[in-house]
C-alpha atoms as a PDB file:
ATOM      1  CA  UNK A   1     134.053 153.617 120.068  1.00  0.00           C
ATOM      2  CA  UNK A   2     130.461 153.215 117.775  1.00  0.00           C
ATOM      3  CA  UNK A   3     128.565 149.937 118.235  1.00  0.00           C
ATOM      4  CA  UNK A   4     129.476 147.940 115.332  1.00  0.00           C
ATOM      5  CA  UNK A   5     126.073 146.281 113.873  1.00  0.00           C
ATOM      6  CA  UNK A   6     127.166 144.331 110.269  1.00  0.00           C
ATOM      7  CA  UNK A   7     124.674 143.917 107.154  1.00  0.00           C
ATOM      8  CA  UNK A   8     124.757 140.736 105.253  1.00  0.00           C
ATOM      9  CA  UNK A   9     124.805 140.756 101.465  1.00  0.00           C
ATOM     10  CA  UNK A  10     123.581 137.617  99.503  1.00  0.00           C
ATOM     11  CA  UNK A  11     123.080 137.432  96.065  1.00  0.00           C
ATOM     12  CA  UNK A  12     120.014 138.659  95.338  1.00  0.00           C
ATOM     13  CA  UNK A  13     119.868 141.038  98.368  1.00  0.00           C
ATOM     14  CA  UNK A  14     117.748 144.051  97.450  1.00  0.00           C
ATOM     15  CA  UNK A  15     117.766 145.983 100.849  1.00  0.00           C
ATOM     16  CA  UNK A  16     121.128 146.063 102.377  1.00  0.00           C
ATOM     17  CA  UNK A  17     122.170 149.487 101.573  1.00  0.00           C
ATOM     18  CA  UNK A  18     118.774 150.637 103.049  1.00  0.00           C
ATOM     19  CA  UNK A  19     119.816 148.620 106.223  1.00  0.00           C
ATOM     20  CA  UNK A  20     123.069 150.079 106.246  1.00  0.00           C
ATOM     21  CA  UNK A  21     121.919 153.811 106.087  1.00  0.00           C
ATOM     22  CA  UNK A  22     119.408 152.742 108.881  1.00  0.00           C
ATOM     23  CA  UNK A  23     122.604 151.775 111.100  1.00  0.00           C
ATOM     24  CA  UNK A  24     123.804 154.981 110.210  1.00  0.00           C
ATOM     25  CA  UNK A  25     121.476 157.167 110.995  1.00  0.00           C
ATOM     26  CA  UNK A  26     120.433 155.309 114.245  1.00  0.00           C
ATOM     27  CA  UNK A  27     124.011 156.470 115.229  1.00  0.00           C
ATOM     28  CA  UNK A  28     125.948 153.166 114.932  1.00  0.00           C
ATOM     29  CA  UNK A  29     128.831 151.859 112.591  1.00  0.00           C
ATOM     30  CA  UNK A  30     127.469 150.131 110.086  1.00  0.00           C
ATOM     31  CA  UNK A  31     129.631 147.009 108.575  1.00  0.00           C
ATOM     32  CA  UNK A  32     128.687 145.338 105.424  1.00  0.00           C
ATOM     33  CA  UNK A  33     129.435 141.857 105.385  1.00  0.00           C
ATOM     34  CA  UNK A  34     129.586 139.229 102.522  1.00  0.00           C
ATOM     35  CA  UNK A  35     127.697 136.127 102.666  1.00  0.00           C
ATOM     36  CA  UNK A  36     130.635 134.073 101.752  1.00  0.00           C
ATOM     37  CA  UNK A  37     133.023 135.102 104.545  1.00  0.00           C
ATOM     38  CA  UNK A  38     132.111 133.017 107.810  1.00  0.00           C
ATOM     39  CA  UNK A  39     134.253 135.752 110.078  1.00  0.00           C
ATOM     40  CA  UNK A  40     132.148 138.991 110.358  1.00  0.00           C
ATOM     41  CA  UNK A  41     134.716 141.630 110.937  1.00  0.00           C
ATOM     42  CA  UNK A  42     134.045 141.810 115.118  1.00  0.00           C
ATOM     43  CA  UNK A  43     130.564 142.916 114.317  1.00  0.00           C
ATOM     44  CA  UNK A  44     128.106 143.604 117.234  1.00  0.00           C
ATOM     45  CA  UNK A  45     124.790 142.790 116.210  1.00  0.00           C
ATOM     46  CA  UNK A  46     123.759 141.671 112.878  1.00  0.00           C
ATOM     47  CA  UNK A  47     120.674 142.520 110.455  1.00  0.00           C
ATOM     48  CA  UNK A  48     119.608 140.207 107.667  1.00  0.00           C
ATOM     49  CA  UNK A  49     118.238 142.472 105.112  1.00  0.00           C
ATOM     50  CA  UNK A  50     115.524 142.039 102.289  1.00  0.00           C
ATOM     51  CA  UNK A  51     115.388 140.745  98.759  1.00  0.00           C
ATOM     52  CA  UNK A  52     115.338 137.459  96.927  1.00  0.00           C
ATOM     53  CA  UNK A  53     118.363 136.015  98.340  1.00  0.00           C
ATOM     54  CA  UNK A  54     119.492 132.977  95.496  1.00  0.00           C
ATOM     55  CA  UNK A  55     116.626 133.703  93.733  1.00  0.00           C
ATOM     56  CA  UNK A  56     114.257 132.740  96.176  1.00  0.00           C
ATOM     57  CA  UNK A  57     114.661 129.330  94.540  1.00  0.00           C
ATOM     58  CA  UNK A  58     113.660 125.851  96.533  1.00  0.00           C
ATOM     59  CA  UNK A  59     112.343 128.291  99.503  1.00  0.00           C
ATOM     60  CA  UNK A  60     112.386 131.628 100.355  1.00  0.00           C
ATOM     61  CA  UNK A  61     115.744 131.826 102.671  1.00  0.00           C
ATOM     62  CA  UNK A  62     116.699 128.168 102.261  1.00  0.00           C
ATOM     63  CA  UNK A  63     118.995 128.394 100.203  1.00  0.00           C
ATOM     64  CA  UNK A  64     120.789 131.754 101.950  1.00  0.00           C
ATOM     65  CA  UNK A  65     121.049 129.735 105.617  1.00  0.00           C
ATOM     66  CA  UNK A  66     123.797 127.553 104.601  1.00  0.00           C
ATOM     67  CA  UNK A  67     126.562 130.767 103.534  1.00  0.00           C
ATOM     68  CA  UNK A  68     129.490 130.448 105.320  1.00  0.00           C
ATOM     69  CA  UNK A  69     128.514 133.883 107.397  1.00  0.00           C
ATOM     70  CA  UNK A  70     124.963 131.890 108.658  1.00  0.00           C
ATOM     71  CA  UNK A  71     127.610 129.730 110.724  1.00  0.00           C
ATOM     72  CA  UNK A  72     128.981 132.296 112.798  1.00  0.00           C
ATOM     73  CA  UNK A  73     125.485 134.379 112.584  1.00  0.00           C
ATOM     74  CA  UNK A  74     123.997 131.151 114.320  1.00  0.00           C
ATOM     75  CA  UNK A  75     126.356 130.440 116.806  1.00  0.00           C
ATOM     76  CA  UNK A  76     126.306 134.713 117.581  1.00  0.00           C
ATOM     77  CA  UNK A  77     122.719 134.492 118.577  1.00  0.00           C
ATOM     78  CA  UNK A  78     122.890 131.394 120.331  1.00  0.00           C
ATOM     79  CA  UNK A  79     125.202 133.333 122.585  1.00  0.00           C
ATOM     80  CA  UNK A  80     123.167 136.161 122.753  1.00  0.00           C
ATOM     81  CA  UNK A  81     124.096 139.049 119.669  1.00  0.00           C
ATOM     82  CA  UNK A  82     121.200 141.014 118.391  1.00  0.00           C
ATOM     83  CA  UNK A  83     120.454 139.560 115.219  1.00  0.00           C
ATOM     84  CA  UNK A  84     117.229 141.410 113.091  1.00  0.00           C
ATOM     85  CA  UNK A  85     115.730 139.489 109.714  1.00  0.00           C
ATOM     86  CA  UNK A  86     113.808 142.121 107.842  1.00  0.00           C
ATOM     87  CA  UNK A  87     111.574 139.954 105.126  1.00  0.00           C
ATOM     88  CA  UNK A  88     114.028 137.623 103.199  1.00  0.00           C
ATOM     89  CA  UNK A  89     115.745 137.876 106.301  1.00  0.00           C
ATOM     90  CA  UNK A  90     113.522 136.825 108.694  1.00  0.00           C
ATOM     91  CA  UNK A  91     112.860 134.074 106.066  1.00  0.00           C
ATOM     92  CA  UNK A  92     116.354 133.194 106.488  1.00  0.00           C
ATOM     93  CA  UNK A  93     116.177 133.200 110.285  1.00  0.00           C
ATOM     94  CA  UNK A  94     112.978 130.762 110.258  1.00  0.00           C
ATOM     95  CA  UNK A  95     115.235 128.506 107.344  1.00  0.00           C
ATOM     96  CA  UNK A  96     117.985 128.308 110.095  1.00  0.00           C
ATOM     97  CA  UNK A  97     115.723 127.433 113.011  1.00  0.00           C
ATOM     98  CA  UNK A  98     116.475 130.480 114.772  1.00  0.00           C
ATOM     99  CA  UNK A  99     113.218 131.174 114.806  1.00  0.00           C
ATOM    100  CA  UNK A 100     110.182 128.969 114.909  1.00  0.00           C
ATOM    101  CA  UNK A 101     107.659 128.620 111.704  1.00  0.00           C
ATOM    102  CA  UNK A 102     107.773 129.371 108.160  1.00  0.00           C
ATOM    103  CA  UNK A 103     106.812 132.090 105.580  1.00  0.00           C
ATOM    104  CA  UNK A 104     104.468 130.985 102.673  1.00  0.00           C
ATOM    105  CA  UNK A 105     103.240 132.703  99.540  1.00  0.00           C
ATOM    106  CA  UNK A 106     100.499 135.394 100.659  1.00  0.00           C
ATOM    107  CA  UNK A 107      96.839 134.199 100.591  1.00  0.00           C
ATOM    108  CA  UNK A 108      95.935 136.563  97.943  1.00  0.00           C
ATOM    109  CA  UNK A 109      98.867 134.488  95.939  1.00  0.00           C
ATOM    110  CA  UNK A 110      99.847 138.447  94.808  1.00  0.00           C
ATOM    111  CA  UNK A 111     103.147 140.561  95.569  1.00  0.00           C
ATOM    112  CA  UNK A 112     102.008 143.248  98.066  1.00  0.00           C
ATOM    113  CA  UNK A 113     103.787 146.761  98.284  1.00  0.00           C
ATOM    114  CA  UNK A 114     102.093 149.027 100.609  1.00  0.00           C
ATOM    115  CA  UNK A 115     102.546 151.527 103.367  1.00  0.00           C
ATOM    116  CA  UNK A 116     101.455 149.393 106.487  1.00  0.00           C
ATOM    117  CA  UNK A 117      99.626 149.692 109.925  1.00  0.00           C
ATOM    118  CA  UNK A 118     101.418 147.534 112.581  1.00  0.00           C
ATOM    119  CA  UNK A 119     101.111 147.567 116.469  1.00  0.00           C
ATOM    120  CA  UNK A 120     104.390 146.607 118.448  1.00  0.00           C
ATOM    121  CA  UNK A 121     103.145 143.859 121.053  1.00  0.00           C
ATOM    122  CA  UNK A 122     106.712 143.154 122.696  1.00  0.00           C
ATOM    123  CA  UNK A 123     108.727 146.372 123.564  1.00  0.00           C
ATOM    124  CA  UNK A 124     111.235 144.009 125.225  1.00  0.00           C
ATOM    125  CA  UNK A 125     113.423 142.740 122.609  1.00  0.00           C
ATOM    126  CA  UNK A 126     117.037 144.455 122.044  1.00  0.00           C
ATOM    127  CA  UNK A 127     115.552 145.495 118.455  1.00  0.00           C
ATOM    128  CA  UNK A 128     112.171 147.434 120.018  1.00  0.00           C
ATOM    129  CA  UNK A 129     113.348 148.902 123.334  1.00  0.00           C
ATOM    130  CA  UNK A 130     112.679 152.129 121.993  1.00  0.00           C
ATOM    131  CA  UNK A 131     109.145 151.671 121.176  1.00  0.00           C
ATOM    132  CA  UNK A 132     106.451 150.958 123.821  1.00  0.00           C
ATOM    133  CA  UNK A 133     104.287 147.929 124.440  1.00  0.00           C
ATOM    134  CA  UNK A 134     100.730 148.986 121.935  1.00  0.00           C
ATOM    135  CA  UNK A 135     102.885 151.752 120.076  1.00  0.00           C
ATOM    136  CA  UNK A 136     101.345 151.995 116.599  1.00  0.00           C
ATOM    137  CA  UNK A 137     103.706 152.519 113.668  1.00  0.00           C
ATOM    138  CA  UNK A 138     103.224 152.827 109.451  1.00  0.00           C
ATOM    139  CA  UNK A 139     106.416 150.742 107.997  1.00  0.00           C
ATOM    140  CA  UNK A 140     106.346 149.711 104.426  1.00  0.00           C
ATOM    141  CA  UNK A 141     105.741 146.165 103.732  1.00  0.00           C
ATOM    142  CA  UNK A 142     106.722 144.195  99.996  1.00  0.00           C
ATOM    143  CA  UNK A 143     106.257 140.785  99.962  1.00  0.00           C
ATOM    144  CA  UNK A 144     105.238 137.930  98.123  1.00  0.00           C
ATOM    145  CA  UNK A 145     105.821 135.223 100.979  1.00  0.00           C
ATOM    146  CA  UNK A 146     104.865 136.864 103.897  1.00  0.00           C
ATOM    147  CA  UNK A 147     102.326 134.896 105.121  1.00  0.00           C
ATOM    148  CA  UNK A 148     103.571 133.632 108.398  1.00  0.00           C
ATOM    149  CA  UNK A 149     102.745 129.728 109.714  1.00  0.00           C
ATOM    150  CA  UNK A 150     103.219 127.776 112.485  1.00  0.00           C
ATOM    151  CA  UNK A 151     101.370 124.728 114.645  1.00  0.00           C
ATOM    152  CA  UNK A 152      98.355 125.694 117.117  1.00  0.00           C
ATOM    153  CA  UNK A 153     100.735 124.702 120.347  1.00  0.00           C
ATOM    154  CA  UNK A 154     103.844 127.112 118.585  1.00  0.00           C
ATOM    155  CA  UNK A 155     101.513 129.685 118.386  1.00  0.00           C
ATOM    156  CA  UNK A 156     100.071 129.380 121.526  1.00  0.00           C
ATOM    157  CA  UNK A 157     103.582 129.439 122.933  1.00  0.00           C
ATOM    158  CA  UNK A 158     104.613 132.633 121.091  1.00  0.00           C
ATOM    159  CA  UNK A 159     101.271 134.366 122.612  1.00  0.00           C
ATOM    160  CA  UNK A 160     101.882 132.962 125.835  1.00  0.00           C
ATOM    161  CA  UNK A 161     105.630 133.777 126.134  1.00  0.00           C
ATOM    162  CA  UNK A 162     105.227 137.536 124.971  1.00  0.00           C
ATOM    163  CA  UNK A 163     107.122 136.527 121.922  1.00  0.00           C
ATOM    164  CA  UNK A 164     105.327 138.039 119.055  1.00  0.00           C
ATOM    165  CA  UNK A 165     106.456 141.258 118.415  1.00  0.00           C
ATOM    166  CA  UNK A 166     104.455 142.964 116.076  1.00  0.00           C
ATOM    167  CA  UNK A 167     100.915 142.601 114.305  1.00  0.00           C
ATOM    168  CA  UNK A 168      99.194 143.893 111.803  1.00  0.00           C
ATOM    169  CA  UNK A 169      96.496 146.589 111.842  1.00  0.00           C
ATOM    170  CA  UNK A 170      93.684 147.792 109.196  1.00  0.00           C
ATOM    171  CA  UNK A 171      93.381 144.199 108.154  1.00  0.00           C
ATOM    172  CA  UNK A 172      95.840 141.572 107.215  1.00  0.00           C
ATOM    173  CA  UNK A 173      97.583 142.014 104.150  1.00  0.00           C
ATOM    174  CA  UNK A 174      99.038 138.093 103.407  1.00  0.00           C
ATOM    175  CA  UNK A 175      97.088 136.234 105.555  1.00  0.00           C
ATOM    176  CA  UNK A 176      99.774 135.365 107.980  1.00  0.00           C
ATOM    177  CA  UNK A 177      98.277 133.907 110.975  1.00  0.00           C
ATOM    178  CA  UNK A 178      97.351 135.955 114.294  1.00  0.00           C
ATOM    179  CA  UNK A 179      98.017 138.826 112.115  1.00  0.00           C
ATOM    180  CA  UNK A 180     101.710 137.942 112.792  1.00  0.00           C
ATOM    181  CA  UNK A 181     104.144 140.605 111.723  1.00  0.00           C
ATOM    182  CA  UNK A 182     106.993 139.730 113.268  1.00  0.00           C
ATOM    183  CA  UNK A 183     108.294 137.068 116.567  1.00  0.00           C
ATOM    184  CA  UNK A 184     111.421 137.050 118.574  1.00  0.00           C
ATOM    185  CA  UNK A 185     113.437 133.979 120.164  1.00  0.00           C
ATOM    186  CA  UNK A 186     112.836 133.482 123.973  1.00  0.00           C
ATOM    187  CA  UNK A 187     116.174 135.441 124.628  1.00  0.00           C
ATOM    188  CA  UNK A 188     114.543 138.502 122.658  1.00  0.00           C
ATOM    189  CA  UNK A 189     117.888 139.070 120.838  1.00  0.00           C
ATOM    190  CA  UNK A 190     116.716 137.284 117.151  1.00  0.00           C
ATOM    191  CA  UNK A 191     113.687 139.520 115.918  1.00  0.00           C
ATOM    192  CA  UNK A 192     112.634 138.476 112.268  1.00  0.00           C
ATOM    193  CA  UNK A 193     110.195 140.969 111.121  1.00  0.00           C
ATOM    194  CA  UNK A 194     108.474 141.060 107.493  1.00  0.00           C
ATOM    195  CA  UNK A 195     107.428 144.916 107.434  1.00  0.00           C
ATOM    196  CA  UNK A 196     110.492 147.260 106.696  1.00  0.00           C
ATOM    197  CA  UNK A 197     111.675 149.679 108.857  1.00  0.00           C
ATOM    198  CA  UNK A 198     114.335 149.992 106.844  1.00  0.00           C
ATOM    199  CA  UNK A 199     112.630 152.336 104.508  1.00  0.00           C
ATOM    200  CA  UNK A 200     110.778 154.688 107.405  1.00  0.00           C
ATOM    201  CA  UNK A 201     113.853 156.384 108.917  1.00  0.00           C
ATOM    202  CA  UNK A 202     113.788 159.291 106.927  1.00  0.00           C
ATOM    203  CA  UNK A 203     110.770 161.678 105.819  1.00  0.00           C
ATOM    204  CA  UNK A 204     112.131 162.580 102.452  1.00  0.00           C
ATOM    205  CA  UNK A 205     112.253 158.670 101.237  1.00  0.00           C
ATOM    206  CA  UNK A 206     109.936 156.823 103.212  1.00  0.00           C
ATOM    207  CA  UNK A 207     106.433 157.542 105.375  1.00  0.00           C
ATOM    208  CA  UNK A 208     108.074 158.756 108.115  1.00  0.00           C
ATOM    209  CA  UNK A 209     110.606 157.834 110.737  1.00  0.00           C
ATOM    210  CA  UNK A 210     108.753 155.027 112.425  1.00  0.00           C
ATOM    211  CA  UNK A 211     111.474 152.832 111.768  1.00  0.00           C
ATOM    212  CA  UNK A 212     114.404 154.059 113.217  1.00  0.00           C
ATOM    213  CA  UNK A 213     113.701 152.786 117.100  1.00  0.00           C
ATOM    214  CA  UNK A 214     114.443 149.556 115.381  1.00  0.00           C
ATOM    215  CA  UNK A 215     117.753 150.393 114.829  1.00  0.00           C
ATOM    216  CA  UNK A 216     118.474 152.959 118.062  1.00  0.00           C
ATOM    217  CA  UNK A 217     116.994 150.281 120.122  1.00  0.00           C
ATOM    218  CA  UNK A 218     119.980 148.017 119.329  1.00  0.00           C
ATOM    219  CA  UNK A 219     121.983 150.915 119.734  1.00  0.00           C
ATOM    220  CA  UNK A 220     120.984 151.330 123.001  1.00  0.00           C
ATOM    221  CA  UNK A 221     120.702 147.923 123.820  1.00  0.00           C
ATOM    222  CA  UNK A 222     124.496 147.138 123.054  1.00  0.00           C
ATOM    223  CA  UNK A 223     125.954 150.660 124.899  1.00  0.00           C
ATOM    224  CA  UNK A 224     123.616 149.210 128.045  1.00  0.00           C
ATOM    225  CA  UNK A 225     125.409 145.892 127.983  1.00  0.00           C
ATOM    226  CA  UNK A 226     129.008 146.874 127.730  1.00  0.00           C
END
């Protein structure tokens, strides 16, 4: 039976059917799933795709973690499902306290769109399995509010615990701090990640296929478990 892994669709969602072909091609089932329906269809894992969910009115995400689906997605993670926030998504997963700190507007106060050097730094999550610890990948990254913040002593606890997953290479692109790409929970099952990986799983659309371990890594991850 394929690993089930659902993708959430809010309004405003931009990147869900990218997410979903990602499942797909990493080999698993992938289930779309409606932001207004709390039960999620005996889903495995979950991935909060990108966009502007609501309009990224009040704050980026704040608006998407109260859908009825954010109940069960909570209460999944807390008992351990994979759960991935790709941009809005991780936005989302910061909004529902998932995940500690916040994304701001980028320092240069511009939207960025660019093909983007980032360095995996924790190759022990369920989403990055597949890579290895210092493996160097080009994702795309589009953001406007990707600059990620936190206290001194949360940051110093994310470097300390292993729990920052990616950074950025060949210089920061939104200013987030530590040159922060993307954190995990202490569990290493909730990754929120603001580069797309998404959109480099296939050569003909994207800049390669440095991507995809994002989404076989789950893959993997899940088959291990059961």
């Amino acid at each position: 039976m394929a690993v089930r892994v659902g993708v959430v669709t809010f309004p405003g969602s931009l990147d869900d059917r990218d997410a979903l072909r990602a499942v797909r091609l990493a080999g698993a089932e992938p289930v779309p799933l409606w932001h207004g329906e709390k039960w999620l269809s005996d889903v495995q894992a979950v991935v909060l795709p990108g966009g502007f969910s609501y309009g990224d009115y009040l704050r980026c995400g704040a608006i998407a973690r109260f859908s009825p689906a954010m109940d069960s997605i909570v209460d999944g993670a807390r008992q351990g499902m994979p759960v991935l926030g790709i941009c809005n998504g991780f936005q989302v997963l910061c909004e529902a306290h998932l995940l500690p700190g916040a994304l701001i507007r980028n320092r240069s106060q511009k939207f960025i769109c660019r093909d983007q050097a980032v360095r995996i730094e924790n190759a022990g999550t369920a989403w990055t399995a597949d890579y290895e610890d210092g493996q160097q990948l080009v994702i795309p990254l589009k953001n406007a509010e990707g600059c990620y913040v936190a206290d001194e002593r949360t940051l110093d606890e994310l470097e300390g615990s292993g729990r920052v997953v990616a950074r950025y290479l060949d210089g920061n692109p939104n200013g987030s701090l530590r040159d922060i790409a993307g954190i995990c929970n202490a569990e290493g099952n909730v990754v929120g990640l603001m580069p797309h990986p998404e959109h480099a799983t296939d050569p003909l659309v994207g800049p390669g296929t440095d991507g995809l371990p994002f989404f076989s890594s789950v893959l993997r991850a899940l088959v291990g478990a059961a």
